[in-house]
Protein backbone atom coordinates (compact mmCIF):
# COMPACT_ATOMS: atom_id res chain seq x y z
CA UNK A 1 -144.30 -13.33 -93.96
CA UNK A 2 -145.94 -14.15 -91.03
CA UNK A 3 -143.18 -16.09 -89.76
CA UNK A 4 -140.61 -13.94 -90.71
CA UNK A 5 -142.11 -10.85 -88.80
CA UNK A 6 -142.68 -13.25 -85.96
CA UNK A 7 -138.60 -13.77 -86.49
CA UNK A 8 -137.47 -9.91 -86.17
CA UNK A 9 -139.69 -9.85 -83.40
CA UNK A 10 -138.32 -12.14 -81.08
CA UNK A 11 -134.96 -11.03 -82.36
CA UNK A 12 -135.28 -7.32 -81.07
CA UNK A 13 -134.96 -7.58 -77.78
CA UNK A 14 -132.26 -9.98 -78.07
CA UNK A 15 -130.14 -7.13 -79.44
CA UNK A 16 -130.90 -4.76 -76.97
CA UNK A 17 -130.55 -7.24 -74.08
CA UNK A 18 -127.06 -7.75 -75.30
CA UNK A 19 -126.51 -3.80 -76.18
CA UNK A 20 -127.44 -3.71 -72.10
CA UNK A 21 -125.27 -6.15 -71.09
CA UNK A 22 -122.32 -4.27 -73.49
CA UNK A 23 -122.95 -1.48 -71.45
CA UNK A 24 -123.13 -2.79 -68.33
CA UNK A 25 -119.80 -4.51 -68.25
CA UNK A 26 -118.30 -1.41 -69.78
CA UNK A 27 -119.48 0.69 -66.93
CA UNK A 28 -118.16 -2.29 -64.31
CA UNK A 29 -114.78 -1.84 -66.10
CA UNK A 30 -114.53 1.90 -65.92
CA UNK A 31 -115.38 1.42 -61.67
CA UNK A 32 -113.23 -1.30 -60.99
CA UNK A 33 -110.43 0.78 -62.72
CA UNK A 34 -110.91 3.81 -60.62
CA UNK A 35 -111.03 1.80 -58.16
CA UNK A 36 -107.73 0.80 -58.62
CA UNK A 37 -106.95 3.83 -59.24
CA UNK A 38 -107.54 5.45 -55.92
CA UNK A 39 -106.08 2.42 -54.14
CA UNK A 40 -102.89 2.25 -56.53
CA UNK A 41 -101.07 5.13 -53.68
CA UNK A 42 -101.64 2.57 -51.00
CA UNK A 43 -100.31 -0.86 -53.16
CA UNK A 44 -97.64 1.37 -54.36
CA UNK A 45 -96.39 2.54 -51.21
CA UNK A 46 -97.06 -1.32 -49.79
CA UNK A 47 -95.20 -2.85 -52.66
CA UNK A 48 -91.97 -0.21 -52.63
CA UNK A 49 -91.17 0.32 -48.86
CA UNK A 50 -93.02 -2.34 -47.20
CA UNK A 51 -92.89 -5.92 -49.58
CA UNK A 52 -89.42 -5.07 -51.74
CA UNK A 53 -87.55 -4.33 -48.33
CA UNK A 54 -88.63 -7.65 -46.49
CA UNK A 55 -87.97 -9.23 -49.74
CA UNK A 56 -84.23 -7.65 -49.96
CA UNK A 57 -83.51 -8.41 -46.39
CA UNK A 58 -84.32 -12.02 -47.11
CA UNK A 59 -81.78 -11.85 -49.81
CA UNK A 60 -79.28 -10.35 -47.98
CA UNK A 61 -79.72 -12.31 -44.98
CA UNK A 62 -77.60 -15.17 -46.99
CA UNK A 63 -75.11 -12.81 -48.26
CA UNK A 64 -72.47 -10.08 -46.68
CA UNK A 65 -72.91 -7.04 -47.72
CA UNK A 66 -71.89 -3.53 -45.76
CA UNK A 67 -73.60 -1.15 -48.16
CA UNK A 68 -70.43 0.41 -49.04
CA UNK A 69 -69.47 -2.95 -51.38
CA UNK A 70 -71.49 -5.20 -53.18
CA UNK A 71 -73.39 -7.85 -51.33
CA UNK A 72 -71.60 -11.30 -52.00
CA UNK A 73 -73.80 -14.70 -51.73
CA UNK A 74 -72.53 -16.99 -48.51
CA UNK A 75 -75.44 -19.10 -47.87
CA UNK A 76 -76.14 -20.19 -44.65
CA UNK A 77 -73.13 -18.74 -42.99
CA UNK A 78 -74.35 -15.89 -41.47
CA UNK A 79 -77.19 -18.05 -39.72
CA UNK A 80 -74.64 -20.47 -38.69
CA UNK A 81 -72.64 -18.01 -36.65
CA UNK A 82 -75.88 -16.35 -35.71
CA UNK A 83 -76.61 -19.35 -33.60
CA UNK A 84 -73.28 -19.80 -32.46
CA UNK A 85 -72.61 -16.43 -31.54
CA UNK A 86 -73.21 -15.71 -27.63
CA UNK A 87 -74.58 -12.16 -28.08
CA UNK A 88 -77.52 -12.96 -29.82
CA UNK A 89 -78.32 -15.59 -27.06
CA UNK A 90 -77.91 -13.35 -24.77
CA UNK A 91 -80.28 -10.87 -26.57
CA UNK A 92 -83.03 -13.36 -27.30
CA UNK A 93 -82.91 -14.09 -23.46
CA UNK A 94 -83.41 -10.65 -22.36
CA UNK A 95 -85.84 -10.22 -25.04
CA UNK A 96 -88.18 -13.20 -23.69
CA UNK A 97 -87.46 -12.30 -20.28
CA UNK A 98 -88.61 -8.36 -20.77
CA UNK A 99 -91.52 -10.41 -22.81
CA UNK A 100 -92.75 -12.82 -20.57
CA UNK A 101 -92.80 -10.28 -17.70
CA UNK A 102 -93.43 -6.74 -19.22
CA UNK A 103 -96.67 -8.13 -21.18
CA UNK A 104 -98.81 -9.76 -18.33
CA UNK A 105 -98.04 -6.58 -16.22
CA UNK A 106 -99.33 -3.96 -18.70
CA UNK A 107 -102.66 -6.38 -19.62
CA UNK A 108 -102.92 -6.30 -15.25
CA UNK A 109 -102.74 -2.31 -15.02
CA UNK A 110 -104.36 -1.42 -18.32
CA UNK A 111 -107.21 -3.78 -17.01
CA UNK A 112 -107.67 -2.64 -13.31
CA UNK A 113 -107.00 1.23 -14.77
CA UNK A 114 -110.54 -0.04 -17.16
CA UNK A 115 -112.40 -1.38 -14.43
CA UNK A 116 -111.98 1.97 -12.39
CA UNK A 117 -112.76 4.52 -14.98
CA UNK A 118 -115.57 2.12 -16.42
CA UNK A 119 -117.87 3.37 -13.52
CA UNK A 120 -119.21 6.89 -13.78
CA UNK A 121 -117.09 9.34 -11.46
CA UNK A 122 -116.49 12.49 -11.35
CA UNK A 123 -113.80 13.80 -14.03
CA UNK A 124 -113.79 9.91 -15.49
CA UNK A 125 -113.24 11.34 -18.99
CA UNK A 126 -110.57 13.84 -17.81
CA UNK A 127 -108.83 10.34 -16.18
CA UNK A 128 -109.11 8.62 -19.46
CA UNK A 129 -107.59 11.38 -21.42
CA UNK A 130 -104.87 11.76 -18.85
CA UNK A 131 -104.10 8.09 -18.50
CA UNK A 132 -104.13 7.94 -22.38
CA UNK A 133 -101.81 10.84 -22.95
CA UNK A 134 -98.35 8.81 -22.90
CA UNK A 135 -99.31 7.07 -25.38
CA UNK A 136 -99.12 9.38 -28.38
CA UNK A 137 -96.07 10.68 -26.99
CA UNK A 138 -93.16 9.86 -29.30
CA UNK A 139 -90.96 7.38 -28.08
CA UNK A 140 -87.69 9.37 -28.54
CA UNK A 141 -89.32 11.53 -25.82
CA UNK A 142 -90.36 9.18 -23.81
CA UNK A 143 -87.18 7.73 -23.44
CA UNK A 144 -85.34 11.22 -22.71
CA UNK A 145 -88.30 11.69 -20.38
CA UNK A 146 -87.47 8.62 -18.25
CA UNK A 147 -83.60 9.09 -18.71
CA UNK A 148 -83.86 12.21 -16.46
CA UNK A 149 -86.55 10.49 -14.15
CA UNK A 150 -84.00 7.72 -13.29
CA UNK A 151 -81.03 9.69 -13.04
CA UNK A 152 -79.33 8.72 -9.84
CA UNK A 153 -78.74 12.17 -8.76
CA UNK A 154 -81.33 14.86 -9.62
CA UNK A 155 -83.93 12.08 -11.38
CA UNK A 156 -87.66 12.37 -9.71
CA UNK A 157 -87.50 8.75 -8.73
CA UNK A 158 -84.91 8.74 -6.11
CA UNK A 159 -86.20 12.36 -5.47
CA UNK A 160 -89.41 10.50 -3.93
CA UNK A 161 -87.40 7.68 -2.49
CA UNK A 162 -85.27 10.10 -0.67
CA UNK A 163 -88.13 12.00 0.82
CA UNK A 164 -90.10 9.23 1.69
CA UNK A 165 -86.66 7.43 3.37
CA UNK A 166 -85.10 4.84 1.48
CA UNK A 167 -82.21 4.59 -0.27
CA UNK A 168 -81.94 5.54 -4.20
CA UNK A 169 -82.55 2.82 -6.60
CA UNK A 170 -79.51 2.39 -9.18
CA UNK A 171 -82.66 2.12 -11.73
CA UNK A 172 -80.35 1.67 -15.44
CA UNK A 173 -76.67 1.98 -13.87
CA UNK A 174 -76.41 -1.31 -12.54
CA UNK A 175 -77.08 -4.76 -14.91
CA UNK A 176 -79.26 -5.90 -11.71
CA UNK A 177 -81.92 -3.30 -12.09
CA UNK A 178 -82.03 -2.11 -15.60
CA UNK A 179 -84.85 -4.59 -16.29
CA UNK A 180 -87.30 -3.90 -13.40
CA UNK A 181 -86.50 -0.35 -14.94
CA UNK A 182 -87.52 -0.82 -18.54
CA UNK A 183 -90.69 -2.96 -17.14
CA UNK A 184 -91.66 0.22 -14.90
CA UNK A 185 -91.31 2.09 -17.71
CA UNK A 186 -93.11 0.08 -19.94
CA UNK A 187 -96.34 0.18 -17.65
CA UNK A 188 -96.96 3.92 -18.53
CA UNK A 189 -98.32 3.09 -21.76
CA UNK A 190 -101.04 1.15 -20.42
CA UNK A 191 -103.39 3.38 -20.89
CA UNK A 192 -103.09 1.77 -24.68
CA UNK A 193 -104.56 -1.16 -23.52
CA UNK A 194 -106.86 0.91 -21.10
CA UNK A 195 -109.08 2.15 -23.74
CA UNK A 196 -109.73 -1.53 -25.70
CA UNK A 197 -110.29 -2.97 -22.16
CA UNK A 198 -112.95 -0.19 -21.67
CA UNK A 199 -114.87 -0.96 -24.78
CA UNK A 200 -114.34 -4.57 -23.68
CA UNK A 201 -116.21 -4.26 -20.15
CA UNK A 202 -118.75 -2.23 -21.48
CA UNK A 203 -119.88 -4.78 -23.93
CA UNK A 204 -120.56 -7.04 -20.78
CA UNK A 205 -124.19 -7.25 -21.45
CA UNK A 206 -126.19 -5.82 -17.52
CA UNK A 207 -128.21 -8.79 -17.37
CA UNK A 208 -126.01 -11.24 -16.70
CA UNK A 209 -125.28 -9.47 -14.04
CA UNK A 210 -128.49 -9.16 -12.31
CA UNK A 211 -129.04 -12.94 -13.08
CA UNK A 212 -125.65 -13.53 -11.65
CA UNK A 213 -126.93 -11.23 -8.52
CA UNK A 214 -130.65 -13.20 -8.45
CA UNK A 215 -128.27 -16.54 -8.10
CA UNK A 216 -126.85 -15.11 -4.70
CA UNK A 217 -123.50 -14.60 -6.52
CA UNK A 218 -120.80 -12.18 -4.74
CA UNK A 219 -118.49 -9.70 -6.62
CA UNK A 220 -115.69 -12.13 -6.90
CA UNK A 221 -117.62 -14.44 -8.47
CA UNK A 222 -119.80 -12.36 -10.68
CA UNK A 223 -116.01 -10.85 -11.75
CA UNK A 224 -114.70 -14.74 -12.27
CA UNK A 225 -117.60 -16.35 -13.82
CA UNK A 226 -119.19 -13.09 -16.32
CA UNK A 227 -116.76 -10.74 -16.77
CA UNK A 228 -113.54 -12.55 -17.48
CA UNK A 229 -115.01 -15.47 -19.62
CA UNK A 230 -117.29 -12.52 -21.93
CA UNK A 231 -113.53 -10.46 -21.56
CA UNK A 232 -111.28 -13.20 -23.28
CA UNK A 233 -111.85 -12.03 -26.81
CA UNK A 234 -109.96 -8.35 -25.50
CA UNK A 235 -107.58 -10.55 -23.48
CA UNK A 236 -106.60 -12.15 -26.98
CA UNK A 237 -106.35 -9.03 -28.86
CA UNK A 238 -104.00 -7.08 -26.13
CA UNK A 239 -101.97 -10.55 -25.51
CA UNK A 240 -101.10 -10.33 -29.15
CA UNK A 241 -100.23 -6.74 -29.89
CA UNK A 242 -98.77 -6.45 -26.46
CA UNK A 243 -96.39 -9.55 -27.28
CA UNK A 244 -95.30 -8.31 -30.76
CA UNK A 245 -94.52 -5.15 -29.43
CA UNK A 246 -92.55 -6.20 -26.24
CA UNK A 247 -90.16 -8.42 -28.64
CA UNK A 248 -90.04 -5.90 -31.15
CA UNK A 249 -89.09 -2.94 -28.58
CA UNK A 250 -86.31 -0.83 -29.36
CA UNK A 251 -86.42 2.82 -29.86
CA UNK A 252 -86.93 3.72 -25.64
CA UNK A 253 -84.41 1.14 -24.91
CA UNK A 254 -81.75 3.12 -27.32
CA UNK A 255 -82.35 6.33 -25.66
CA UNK A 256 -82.63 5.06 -22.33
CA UNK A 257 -79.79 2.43 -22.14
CA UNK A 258 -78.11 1.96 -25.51
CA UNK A 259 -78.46 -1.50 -24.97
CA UNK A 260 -76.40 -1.28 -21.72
CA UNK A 261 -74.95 -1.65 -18.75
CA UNK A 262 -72.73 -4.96 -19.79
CA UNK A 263 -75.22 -5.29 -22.85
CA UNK A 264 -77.77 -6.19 -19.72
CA UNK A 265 -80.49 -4.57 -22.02
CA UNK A 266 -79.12 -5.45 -25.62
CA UNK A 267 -82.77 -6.51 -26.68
CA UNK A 268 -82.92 -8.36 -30.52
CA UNK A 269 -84.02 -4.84 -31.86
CA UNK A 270 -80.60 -3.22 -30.30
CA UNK A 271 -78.57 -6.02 -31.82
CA UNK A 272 -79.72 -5.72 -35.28
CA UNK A 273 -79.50 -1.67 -34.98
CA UNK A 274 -75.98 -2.56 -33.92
CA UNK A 275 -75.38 -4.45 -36.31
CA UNK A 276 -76.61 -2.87 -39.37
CA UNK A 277 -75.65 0.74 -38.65
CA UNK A 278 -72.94 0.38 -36.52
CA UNK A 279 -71.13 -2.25 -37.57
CA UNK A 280 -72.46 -2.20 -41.27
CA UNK A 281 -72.92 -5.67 -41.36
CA UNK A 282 -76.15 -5.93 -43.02
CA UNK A 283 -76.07 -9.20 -44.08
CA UNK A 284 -75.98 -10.38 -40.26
CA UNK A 285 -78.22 -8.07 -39.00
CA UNK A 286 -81.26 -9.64 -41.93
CA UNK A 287 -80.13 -12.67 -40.60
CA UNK A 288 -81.05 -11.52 -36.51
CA UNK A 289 -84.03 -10.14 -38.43
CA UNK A 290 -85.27 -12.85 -39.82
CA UNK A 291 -84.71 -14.94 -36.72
CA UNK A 292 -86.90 -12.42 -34.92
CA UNK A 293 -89.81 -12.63 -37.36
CA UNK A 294 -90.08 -15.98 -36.90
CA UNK A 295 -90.05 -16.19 -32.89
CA UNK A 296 -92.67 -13.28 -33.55
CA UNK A 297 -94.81 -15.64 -36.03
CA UNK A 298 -94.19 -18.66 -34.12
CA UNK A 299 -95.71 -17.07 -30.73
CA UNK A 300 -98.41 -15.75 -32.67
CA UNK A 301 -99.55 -18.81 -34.24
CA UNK A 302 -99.46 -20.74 -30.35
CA UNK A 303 -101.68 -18.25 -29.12
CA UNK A 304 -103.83 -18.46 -31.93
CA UNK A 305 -104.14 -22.35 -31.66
CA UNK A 306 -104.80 -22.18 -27.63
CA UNK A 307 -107.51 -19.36 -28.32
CA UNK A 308 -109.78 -21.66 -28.77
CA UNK A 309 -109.56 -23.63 -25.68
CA UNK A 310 -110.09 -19.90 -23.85
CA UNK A 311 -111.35 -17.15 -25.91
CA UNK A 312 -115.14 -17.39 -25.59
CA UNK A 313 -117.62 -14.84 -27.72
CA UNK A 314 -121.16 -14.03 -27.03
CA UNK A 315 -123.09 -16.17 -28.74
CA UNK A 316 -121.07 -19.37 -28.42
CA UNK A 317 -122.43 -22.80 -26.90
């Protein structure tokens, strides 16, 4: 009897360890489903106009198909005349061009704008605001906005050029121009970049500055030698968004230019617009598309691999 008390003994708690356990992974499913719950807006919305669309467009880069008929399958064919087709060559030039040029000088003026405001002055937080400010406007009116500015008449800029002597700039009416005009352009958003290169300098930690000082270092060198090697990881982050936007521009370009003079600003973006809603050619235009995303992932993926010869973080040997 002994034995068998000893028995229901040892098997009590047994039971109500596993009643807990029961209860516990009852209450773990109930969370994880609301999680899912208040996250299924968000996968839902992902899922229906962000991973079904690139999906389609895939599909319909190998077909034709002008929305008004049924897409028919063609295979390769649209990439083959894609790549034989001097217009898109033409755009992809442009594109890098604006790229290669536009990026390095907004990453130069958001910086130097940063290293200004960084110190305390009078009216710095006014500066910041104000140097921030074009970049919530909304493209559409940026584009009318710089459309009258460069108007060769009445536009401000050869207003200023007038009264200070020279001769009006042609600014988008001449093939010549249109780019250094789009690149101008493109610099009054830098106060985008402004704001991460802030947060960037002010992470510079003040010691290594007054070592650097104690070592007899000047200015340039304390700028060279502390500030741009503890900068690189901000470098990295504005190189890449400021690249994937610069080859993905489109909607100031439209306004501005339409993709003109002589298609001298037909940028990839303008070509597949073109394409898809003017010509109705959708098939081509996921084609262009899908070129683009992969010049975009390809770019991305070479600056990620070089980071690590000159992106340095606190903390690193």
């Amino acid at each position: 009897m002994q034995r068998q008390k000893g028995d229901l003994t040892h098997a009590t708690p047994t039971k109500g360890m596993n009643g807990l356990h029961v209860k516990s992974y009852s209450r773990n499913r109930v969370e994880a489903l609301e999680g899912f719950l208040f996250i299924s807006p968000v996968v839902l919305g992902l899922l229906i106009f962000w991973a079904w669309p690139i999906l389609q467009s895939f599909y319909y880069s190998f077909t034709t198909y002008s929305i008004l008929k049924p897409a028919e399958w063609i295979g390769w064919a649209n990439f083959k005349t894609l790549f034989n087709d001097p217009v898109f060559w033409n755009s992809l030039k442009i594109t890098l061009i604006y790229t290669v040029l536009a990026v390095p000088c907004g990453l130069i003026v958001g910086f130097f704008l940063a290293l200004l405001l960084k110190r305390q002055v009078p009216g710095g937080r006014w500066f910041r605001t104000l140097f921030y400010l074009p970049v919530v406007v909304p493209i559409v009116a940026q584009g009318v906005l710089w459309k009258h500015m460069y108007s060769p008449e009445v536009g401000l800029a050869n207003q200023i050029l007038k009264g200070i002597g020279l001769q009006p700039y042609p600014w988008f009416s001449d093939p010549d121009t249109v780019m250094t005009s789009l690149i101008i352009m493109s610099l009054w958003q830098a106060g985008g970049s402004m704001i991460i290169w802030i947060a960037g300098l002010e992470g510079v930690p003040e010691h290594l500055y007054e070592a650097a000082i104690v070592d007899g270092a000047s200015p340039l060198r304390r700028f060279w030698s502390v500030t741009i090697p503890l900068v690189t990881p901000v470098i990295f982050f504005n190189l890449i968004i400021g690249m994937i936007g610069a080859l993905q521009v489109f909607g100031q370009v439209l306004v501005t230019t339409g993709g003109g003079p002589l298609d001298s600003s037909k940028f990839l973006m303008v070509l597949i617009y073109e394409e898809a809603f003017g010509k109705l050619n959708m098939g081509y235009a996921s084609a262009v598309s899908w070129v683009l995303f992969l010049i975009v992932l390809m770019f991305t993926l070479i600056i990620f691999r070089s980071s690590r010869l000159w992106v340095h973080y606190e903390g690193e040997q």
